[in-house]
Protein backbone atom coordinates (compact mmCIF):
# COMPACT_ATOMS: atom_id res chain seq x y z
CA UNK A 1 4.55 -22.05 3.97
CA UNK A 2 6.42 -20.18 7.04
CA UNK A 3 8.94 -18.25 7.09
CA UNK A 4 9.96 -19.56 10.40
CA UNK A 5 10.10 -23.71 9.19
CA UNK A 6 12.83 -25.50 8.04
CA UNK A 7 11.25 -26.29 4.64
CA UNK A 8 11.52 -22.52 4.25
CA UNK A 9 14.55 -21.69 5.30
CA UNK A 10 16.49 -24.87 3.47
CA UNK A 11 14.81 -25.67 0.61
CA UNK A 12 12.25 -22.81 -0.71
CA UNK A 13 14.66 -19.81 -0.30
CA UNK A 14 18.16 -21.79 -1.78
CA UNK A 15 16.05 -23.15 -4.97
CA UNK A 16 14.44 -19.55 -5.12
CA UNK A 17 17.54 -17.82 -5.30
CA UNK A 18 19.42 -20.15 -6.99
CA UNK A 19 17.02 -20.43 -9.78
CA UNK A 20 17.16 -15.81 -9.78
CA UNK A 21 20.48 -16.15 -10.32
CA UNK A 22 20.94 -18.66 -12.57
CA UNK A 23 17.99 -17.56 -14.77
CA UNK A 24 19.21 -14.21 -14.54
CA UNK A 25 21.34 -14.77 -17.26
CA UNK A 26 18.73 -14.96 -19.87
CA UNK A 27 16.87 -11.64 -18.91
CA UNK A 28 13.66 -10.45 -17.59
CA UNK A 29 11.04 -12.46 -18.34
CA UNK A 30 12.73 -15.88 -16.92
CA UNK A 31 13.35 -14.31 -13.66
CA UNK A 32 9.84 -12.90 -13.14
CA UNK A 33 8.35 -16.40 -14.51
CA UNK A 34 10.48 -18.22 -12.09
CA UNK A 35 9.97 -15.91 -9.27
CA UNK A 36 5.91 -16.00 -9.98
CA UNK A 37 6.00 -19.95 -10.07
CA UNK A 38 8.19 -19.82 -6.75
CA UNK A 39 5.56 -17.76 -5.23
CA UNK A 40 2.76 -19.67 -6.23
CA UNK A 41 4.50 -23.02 -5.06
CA UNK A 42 5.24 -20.75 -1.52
CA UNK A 43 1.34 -20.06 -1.34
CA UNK A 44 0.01 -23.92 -2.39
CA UNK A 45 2.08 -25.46 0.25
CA UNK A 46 -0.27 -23.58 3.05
CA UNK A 47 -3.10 -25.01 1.17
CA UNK A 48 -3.07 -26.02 -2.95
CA UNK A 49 -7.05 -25.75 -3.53
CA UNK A 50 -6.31 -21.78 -2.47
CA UNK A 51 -4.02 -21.19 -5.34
CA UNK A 52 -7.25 -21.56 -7.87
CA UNK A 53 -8.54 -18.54 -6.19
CA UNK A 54 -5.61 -16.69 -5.73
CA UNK A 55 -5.25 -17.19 -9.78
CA UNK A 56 -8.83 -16.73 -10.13
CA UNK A 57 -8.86 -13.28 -8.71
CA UNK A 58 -5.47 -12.04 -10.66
CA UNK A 59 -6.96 -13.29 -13.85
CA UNK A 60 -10.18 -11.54 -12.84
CA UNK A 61 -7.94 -7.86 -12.02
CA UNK A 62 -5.68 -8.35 -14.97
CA UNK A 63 -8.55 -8.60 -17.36
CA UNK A 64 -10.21 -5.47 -15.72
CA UNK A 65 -7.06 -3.56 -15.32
CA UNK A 66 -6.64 -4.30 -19.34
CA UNK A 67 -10.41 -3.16 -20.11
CA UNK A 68 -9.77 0.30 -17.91
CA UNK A 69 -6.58 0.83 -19.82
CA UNK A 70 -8.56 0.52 -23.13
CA UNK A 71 -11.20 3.56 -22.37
CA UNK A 72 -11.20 7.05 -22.04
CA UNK A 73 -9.57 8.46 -19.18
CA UNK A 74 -11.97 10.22 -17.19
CA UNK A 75 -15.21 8.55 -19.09
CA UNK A 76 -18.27 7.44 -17.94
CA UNK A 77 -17.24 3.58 -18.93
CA UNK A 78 -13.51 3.70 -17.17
CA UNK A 79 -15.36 4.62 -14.04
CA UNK A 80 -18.00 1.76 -13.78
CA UNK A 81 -15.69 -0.89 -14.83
CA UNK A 82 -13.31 0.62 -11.78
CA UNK A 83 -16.53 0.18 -9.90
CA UNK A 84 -17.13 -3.21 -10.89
CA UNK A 85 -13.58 -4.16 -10.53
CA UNK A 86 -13.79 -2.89 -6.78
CA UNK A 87 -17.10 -4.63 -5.99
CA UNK A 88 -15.68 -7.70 -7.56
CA UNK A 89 -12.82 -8.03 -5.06
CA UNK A 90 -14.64 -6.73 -1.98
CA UNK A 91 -17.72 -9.11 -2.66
CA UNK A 92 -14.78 -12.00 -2.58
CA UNK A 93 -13.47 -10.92 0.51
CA UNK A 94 -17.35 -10.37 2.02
CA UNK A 95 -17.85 -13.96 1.05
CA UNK A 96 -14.60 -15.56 2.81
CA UNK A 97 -14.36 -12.98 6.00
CA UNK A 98 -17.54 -11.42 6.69
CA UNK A 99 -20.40 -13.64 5.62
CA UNK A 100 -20.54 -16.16 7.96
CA UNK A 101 -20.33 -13.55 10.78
CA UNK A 102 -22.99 -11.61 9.21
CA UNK A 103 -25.20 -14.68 8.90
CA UNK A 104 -24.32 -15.63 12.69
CA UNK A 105 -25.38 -12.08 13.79
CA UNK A 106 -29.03 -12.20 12.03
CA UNK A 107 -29.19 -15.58 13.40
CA UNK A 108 -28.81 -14.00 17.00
CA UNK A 109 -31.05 -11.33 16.04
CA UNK A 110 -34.10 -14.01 15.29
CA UNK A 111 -34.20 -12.65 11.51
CA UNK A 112 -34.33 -14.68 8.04
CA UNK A 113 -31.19 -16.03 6.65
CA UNK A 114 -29.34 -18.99 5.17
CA UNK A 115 -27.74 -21.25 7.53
CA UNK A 116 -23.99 -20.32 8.31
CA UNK A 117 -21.19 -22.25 7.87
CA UNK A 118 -17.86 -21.55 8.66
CA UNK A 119 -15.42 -21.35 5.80
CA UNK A 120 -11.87 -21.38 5.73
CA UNK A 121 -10.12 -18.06 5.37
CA UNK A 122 -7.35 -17.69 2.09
CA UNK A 123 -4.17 -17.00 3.77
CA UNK A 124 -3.55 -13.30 2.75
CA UNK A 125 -6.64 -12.49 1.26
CA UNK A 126 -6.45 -8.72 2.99
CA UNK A 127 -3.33 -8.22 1.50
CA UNK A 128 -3.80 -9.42 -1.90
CA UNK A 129 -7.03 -7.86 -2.30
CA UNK A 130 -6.29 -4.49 -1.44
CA UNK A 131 -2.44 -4.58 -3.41
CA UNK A 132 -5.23 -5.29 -6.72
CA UNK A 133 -7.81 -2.89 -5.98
CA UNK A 134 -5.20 0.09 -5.42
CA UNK A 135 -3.69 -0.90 -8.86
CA UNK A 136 -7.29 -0.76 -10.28
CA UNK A 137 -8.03 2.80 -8.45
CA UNK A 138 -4.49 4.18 -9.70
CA UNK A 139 -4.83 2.66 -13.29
CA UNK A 140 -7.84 4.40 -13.84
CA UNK A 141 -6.95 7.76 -12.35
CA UNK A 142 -3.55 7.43 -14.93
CA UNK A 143 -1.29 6.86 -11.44
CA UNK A 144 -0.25 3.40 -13.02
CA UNK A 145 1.23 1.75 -16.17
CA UNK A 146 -0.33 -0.76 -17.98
CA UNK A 147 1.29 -4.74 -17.17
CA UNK A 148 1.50 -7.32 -19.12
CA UNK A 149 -0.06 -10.60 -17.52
CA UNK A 150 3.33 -12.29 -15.70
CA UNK A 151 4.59 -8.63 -14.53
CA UNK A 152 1.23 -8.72 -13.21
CA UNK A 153 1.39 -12.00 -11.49
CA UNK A 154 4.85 -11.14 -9.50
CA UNK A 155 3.58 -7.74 -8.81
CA UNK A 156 0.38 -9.63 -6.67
CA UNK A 157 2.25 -12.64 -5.79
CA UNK A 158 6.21 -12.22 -4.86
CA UNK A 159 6.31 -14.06 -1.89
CA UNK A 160 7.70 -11.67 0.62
CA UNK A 161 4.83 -9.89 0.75
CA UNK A 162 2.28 -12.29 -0.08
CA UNK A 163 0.80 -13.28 3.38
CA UNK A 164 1.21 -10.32 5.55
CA UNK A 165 2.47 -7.52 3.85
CA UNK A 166 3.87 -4.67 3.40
CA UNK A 167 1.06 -3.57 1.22
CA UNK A 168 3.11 -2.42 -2.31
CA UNK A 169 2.62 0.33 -4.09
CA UNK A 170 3.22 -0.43 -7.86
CA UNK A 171 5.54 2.30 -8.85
CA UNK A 172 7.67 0.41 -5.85
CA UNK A 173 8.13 -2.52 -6.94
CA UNK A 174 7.29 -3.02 -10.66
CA UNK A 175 10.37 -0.51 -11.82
CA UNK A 176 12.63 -2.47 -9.54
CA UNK A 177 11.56 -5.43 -12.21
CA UNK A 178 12.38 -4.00 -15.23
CA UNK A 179 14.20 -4.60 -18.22
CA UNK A 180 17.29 -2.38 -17.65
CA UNK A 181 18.44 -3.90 -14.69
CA UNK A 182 21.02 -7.15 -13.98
CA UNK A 183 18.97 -10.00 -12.47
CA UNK A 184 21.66 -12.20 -10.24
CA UNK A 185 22.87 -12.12 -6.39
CA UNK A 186 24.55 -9.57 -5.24
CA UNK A 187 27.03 -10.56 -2.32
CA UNK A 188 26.53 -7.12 -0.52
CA UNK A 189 22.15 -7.20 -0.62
CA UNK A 190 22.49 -10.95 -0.14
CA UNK A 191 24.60 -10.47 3.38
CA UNK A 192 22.48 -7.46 4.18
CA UNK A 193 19.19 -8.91 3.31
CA UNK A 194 19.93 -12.50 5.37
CA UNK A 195 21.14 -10.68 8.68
CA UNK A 196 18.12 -8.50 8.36
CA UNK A 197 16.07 -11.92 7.94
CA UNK A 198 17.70 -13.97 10.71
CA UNK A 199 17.06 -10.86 13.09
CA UNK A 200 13.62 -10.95 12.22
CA UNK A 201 13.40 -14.43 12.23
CA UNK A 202 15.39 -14.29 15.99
CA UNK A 203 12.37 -11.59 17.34
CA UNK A 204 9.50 -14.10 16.06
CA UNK A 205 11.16 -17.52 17.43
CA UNK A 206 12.83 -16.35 20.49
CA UNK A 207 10.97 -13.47 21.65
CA UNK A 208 7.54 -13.57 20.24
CA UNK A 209 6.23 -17.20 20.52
CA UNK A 210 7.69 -17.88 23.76
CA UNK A 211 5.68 -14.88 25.20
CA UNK A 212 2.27 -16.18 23.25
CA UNK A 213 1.89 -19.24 25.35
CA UNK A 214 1.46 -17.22 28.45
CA UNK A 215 -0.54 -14.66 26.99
CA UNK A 216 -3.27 -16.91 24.79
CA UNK A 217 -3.61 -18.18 28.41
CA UNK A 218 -4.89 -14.62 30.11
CA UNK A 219 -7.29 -13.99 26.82
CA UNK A 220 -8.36 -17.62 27.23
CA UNK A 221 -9.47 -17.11 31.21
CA UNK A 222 -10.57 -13.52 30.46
CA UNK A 223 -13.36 -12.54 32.92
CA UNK A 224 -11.97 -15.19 35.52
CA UNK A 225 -8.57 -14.25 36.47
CA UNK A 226 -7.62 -11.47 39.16
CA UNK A 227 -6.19 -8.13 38.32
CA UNK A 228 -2.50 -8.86 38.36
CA UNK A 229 -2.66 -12.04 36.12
CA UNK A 230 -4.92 -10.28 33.67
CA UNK A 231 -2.34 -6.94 33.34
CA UNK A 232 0.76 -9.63 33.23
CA UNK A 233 -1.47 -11.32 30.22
CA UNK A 234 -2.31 -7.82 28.62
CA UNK A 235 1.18 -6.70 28.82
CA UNK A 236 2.89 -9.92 27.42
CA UNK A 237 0.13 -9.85 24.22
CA UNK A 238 1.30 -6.26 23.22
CA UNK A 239 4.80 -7.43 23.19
CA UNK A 240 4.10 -10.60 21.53
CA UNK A 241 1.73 -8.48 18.52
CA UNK A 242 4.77 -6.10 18.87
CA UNK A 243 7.73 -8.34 18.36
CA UNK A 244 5.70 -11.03 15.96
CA UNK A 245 4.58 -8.34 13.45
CA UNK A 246 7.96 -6.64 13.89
CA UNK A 247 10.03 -9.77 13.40
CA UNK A 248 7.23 -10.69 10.19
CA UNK A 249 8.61 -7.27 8.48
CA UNK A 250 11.96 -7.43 8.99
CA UNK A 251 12.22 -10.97 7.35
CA UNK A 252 9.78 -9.67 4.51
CA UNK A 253 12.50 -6.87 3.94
CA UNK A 254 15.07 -9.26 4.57
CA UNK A 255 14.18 -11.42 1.92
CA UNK A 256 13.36 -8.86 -0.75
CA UNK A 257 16.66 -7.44 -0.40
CA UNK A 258 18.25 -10.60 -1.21
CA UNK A 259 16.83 -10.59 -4.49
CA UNK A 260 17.90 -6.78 -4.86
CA UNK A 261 14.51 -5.54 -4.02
CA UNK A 262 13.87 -3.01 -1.38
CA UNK A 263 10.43 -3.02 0.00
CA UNK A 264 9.10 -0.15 2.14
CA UNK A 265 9.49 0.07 5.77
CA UNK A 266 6.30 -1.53 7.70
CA UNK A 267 7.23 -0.92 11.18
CA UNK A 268 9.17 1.86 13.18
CA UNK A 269 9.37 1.29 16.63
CA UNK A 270 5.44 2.23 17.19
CA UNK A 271 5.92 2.03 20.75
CA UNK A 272 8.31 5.14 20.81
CA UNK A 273 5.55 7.41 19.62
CA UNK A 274 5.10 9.68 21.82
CA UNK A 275 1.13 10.26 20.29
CA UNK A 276 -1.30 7.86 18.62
CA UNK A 277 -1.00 10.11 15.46
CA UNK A 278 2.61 9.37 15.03
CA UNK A 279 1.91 5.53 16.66
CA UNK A 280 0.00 5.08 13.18
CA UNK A 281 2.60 6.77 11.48
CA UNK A 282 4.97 3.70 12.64
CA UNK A 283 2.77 1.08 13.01
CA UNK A 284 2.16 -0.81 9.94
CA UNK A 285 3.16 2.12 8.10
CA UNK A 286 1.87 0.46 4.59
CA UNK A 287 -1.68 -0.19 5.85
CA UNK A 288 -1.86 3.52 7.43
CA UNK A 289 -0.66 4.73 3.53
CA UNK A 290 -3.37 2.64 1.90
CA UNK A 291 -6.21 3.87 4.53
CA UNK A 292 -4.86 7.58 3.89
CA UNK A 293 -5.01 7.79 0.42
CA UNK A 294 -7.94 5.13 -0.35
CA UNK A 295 -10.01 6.03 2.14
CA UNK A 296 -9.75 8.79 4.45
CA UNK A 297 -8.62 11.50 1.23
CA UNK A 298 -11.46 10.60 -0.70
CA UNK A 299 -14.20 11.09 2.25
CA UNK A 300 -12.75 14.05 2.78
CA UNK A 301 -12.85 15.59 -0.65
CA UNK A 302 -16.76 14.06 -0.52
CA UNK A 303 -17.11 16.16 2.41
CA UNK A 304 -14.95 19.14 1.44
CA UNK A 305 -17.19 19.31 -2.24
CA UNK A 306 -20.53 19.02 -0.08
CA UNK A 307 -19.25 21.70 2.14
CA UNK A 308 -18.45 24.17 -0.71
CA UNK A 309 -21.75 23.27 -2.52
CA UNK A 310 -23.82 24.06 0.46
CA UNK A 311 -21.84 28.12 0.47
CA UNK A 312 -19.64 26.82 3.51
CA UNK A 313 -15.61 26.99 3.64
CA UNK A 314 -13.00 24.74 4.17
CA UNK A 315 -10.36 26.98 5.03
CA UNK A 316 -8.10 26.32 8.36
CA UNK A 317 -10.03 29.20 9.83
CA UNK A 318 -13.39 27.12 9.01
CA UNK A 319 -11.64 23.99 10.31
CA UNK A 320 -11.49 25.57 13.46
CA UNK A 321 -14.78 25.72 14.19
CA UNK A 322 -16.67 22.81 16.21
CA UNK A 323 -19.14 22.18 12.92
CA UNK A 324 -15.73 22.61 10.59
CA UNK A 325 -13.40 20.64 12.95
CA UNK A 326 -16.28 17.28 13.28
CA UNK A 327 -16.93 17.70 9.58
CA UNK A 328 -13.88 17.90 8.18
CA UNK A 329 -11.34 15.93 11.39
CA UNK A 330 -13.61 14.10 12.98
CA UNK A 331 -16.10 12.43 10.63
CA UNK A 332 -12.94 10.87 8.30
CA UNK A 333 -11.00 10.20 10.82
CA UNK A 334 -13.62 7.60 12.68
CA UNK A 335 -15.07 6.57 9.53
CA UNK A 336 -11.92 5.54 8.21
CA UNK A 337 -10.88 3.53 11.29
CA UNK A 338 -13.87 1.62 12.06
CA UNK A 339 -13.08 0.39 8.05
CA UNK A 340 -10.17 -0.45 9.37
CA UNK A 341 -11.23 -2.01 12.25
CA UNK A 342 -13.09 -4.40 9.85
CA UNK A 343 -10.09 -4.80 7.52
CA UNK A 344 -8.67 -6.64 10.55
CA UNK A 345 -11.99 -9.08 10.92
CA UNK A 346 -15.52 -9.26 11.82
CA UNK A 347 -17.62 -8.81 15.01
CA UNK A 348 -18.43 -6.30 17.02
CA UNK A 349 -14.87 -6.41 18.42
CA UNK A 350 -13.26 -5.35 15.46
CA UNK A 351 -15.21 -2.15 15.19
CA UNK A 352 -14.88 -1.32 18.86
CA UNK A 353 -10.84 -1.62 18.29
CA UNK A 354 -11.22 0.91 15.18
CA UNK A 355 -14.18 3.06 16.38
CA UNK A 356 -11.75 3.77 19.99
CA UNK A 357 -8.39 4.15 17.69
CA UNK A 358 -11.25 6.85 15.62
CA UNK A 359 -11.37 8.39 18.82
CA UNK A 360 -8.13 8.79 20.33
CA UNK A 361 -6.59 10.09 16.74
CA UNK A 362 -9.42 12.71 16.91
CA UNK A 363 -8.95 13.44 20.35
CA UNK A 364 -4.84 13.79 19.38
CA UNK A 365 -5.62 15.75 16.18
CA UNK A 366 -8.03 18.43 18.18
CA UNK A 367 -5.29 18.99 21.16
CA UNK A 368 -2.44 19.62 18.52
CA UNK A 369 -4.90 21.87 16.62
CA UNK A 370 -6.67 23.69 19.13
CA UNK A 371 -3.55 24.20 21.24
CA UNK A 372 -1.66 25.55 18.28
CA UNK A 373 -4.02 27.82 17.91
CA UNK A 374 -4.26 28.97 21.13
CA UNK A 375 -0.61 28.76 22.07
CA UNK A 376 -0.05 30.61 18.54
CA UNK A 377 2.63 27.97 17.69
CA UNK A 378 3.02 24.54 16.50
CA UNK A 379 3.72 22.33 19.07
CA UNK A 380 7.01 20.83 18.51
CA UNK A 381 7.41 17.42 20.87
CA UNK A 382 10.97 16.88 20.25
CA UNK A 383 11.50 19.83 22.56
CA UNK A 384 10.44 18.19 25.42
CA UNK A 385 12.61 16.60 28.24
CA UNK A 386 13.62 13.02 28.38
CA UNK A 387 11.06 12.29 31.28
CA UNK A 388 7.78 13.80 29.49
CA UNK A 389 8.70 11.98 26.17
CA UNK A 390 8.64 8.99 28.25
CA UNK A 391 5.30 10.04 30.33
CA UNK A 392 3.51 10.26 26.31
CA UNK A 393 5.43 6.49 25.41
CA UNK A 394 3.73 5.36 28.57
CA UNK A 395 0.48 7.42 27.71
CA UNK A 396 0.45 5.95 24.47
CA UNK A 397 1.02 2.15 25.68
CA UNK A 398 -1.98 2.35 27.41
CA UNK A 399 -4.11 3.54 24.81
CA UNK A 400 -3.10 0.93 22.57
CA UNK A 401 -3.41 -1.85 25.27
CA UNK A 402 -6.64 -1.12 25.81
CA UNK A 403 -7.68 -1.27 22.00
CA UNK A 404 -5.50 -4.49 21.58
CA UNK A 405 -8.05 -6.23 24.28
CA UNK A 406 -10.82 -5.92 21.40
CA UNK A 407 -8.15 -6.50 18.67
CA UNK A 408 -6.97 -9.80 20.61
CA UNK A 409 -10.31 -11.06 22.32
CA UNK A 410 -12.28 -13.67 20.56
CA UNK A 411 -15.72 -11.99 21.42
CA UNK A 412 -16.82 -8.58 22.77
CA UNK A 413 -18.06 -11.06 25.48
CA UNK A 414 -14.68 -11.81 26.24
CA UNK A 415 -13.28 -8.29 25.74
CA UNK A 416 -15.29 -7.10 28.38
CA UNK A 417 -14.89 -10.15 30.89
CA UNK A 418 -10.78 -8.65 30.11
CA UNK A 419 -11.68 -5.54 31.59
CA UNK A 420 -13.40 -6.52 34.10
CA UNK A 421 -10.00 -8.70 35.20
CA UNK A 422 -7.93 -5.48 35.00
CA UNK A 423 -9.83 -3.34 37.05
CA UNK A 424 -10.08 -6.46 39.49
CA UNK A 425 -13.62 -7.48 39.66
CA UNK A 426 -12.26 -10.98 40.28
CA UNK A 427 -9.81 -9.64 42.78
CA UNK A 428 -6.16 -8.08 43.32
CA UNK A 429 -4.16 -11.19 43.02
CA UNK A 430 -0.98 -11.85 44.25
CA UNK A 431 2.68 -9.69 42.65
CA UNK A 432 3.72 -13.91 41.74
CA UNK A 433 0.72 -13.62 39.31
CA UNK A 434 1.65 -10.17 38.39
CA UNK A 435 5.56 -11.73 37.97
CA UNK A 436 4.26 -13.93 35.17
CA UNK A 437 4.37 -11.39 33.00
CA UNK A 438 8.07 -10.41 33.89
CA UNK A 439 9.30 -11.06 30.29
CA UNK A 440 6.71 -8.54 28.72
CA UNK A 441 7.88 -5.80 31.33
CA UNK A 442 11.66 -6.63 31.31
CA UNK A 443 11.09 -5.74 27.09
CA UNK A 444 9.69 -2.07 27.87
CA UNK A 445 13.68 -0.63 28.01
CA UNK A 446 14.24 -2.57 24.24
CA UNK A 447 10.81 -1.08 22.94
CA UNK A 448 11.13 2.25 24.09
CA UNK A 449 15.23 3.19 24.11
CA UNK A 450 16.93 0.89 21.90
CA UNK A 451 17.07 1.02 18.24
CA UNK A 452 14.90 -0.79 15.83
CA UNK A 453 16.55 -3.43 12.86
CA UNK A 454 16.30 -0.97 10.07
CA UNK A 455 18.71 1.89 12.27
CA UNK A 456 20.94 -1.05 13.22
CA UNK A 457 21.24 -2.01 9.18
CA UNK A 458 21.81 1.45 8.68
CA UNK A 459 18.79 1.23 6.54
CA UNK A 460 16.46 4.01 7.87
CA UNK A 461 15.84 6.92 5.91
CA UNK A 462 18.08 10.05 6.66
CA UNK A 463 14.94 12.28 7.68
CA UNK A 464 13.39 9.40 9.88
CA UNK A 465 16.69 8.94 11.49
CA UNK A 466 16.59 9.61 15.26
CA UNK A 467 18.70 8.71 18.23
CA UNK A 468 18.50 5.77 19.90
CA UNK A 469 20.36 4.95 22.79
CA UNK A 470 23.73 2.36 21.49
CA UNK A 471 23.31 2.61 17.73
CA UNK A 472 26.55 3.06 17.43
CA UNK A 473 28.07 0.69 19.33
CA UNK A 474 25.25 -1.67 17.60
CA UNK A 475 25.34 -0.66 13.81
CA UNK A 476 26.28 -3.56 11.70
CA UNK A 477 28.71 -4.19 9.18
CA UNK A 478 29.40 -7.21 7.23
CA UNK A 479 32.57 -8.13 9.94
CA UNK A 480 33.65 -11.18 11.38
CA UNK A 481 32.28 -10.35 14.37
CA UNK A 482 28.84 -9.82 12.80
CA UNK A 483 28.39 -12.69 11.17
CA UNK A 484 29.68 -14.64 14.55
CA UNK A 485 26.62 -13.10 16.18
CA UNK A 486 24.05 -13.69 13.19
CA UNK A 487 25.44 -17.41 13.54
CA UNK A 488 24.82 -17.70 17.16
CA UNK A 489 21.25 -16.32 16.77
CA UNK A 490 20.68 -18.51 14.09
CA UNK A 491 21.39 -21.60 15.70
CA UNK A 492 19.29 -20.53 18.48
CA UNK A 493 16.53 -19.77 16.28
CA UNK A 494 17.20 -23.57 14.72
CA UNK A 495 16.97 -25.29 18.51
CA UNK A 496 13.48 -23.46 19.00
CA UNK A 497 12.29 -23.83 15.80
CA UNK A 498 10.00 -26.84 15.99
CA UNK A 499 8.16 -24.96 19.06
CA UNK A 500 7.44 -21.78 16.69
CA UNK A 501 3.72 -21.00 15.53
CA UNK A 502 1.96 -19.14 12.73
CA UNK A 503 2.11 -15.05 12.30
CA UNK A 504 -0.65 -12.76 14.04
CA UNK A 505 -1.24 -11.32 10.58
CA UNK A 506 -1.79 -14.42 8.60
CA UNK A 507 -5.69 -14.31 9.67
CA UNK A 508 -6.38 -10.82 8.26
């Protein structure tokens, strides 16, 4: 089911909440059974036969998670059946994402394997496996509490988060479930969390798909075009990833905060970074967590033990060093980005888009390093002038537009016929072909100046707060005059609605 259909929006989400707050009378454990069941129902409507193995794998986790809370912290047992666990869930996802572009690949390279066949993907299977094997990885290492079975369920399956994200953290969610708490509508998180929705649901309808046409086009034609249709089609897919992904989190938060649960940000204006360190730091901000604490800390302690058994040092004065500075920067960094690459899909693509996003973080991590050491100072960016923060947003832009042609391409055949476009192989063009693409370059001034949902909601974090040119002409409150303007974007969104199309997300 989609958040953007009118199944959604007037039958799933009034039964949901009605049945919260009606059930909210009789405690806990109604609420979380009703909520699980909504879920589930939310998930089956995409596709029923999917909801055995979306059950199959919690059962699977639940039972593990149960065995690992029964040993020895620390023991030789806890830490192969966390091993098994893990290799359990990332054997699943091998045999739904990967396999039958692994098969394809030995195919091409003339050596023995089973036929491949294409299989269809489980909506969310990214998401969901990753939200169980961090519980896994935490239960074991005593980071987590032991859940009973339907705690357990809602903590996997609360449909908010259930297709694309945010990837939860236990300790964010579960204590936000428990027993001491009232479990009904409140008027104040229900107004708050439906504007936040409907503005969400206004960037995905009426910004996002009506760009995606025009850009599926370009990546469709890619190595046939001229230069100035292929840079209108590059420009309106960033906005479209930009404002689809943005518009998917705001009505994830949205809708968790009408049921009085508060979710953590996903996405902070990314394209206001003014470095590809701090882009990461905004974009997808749950995935870059997960990636930093699952996989590029434990490389580095792998390489930081090595290093110290082998009589070498890890201080910052080692880390300076070209051997200490590849070993220790370097060698994580890429590693951990051409997983992520993969996280996002197979082929050759993929790893390009996380092996160049390796790159440019190491290249951004040995400048700020290097130069701080020279320099004797930290380098502090929000010192600079208006016009060289706005030389690094533009700097930035184009290193993620040129990553997003692997990300978006359906081949590294057709990546490269892209390039070839931009840097006009097949010609110049024309500035009408480069017009096309006047709606991605008219939304530059929004991206980069104005502020993002969660500043307008007043909803951003006091130490992430910066300015933003308008906020506070633009900060809401639940007025008359707010809810005049929710109503006129929400009828818009209603005329467009039939025209809308699936999230970018739901395929990883």
């Amino acid at each position: 089911m989609l958040f953007n259909s009118y199944i959604f929006i007037f039958c799933f989400l009034p039964a949901a909440m009605l049945g919260f707050h009606l059930l909210g009378r009789r405690g806990r454990k109604p609420v979380i059974a009703w909520l699980t069941l909504c879920s589930l129902v939310f998930y089956a409507v995409w596709n029923p036969v999917f909801v055995f193995f979306l059950l199959g794998s919690i059962v699977v986790n639940f039972l593990i998670s149960q065995v690992i809370a029964a040993t020895e912290p620390g023991s030789t047992t806890r830490k192969q059946v966390l091993a098994v666990g893990i290799a359990l869930n990332l054997l699943a996802l091998f045999r739904f994402k990967y396999l039958f572009k692994t098969l394809l690949l030995l195919h091409q390279l003339h050596l023995p394997a089973p036929a491949a066949h294409p299989v269809l993907l489980p909506l969310g299977i990214s998401f969901f496996t990753f939200t169980q094997i961090s519980f896994l990885v935490d239960l074991a290492q005593e980071q987590a509490e032991r859940q009973d079975l339907l705690s357990y369920m809602l903590f996997v399956t609360f449909f908010p988060h259930l297709i694309a994200g945010p990837i939860l953290h236990h300790k964010e969610v579960m204590p936000q479930f428990s027993a001491g708490r009232q479990f009904r509508l409140l008027s104040s998180d229900v107004s708050l969390g439906l504007t936040w929705f409907v503005l969400g649901l206004g960037k995905k309808v009426l910004i996002a798909d009506k760009l995606a046409p025009a850009a599926d086009y370009a990546f469709a034609h890619a190595g046939h075009q001229s230069a100035a249709s292929a840079w209108a089609g590059l420009v309106l897919y960033t906005m479209q990833l930009y404002f689809d992904f943005s518009g998917y989190s705001d009505m994830a938060l949205g809708l968790a905060r009408i049921f009085s649960i508060r979710f953590p940000l996903n996405f902070d204006s990314p394209y206001k970074a003014t470095s590809i360190t701090e882009y990461w730091q905004r974009w997808h901000m749950t995935l870059t967590r997960y990636v930093t604490l699952y996989l590029y800390n434990p490389i580095l302690l792998h390489i930081q033990r090595k290093r110290l058994a082998a009589g070498k040092k890890i201080s910052r004065k080692a880390l300076a060093t070209p051997n200490g500075f590849v070993s220790m920067v370097a060698y994580p960094t890429v590693a951990t980005m051409l997983l992520t690459g993969l996280w996002h899909g197979a082929g050759l693509q993929f790893l390009i888009f996380g092996l160049l996003h390796g790159l440019y973080l190491t290249a951004n991590q040995a400048w700020r390093h290097f130069r701080t050491r020279v320099k004797g100072a930290e380098i502090n960016e929000a010192a600079h002038s208006w016009p060289t923060l706005m030389l690094f947003r533009i700097g930035v832009w184009f290193q993620v537009a040129f990553a997003l042609i692997f990300f978006r391409a359906d081949n590294l055949k057709a990546a490269l016929g892209m390039i070839h476009d931009l840097v006009g192989r097949n010609g110049a063009g024309h500035i009408g072909a480069l017009l096309e693409g006047a709606a991605g370059f008219a939304l530059f001034p929004i991206v980069w100046l104005m502020p993002n949902t969660q500043q307008i909601l007043g909803e951003e974090p006091v130490v992430a707060a910066r300015f933003s040119w308008g906020l506070h002409k633009l900060r809401w409150s639940p007025s008359l005059s707010w809810s005049l303007v929710i109503a006129v974007l929400f009828f818009a969104v209603l005329a467009n609605l039939g025209e809308t199309t699936s999230f970018l997300y739901f395929q990883f």
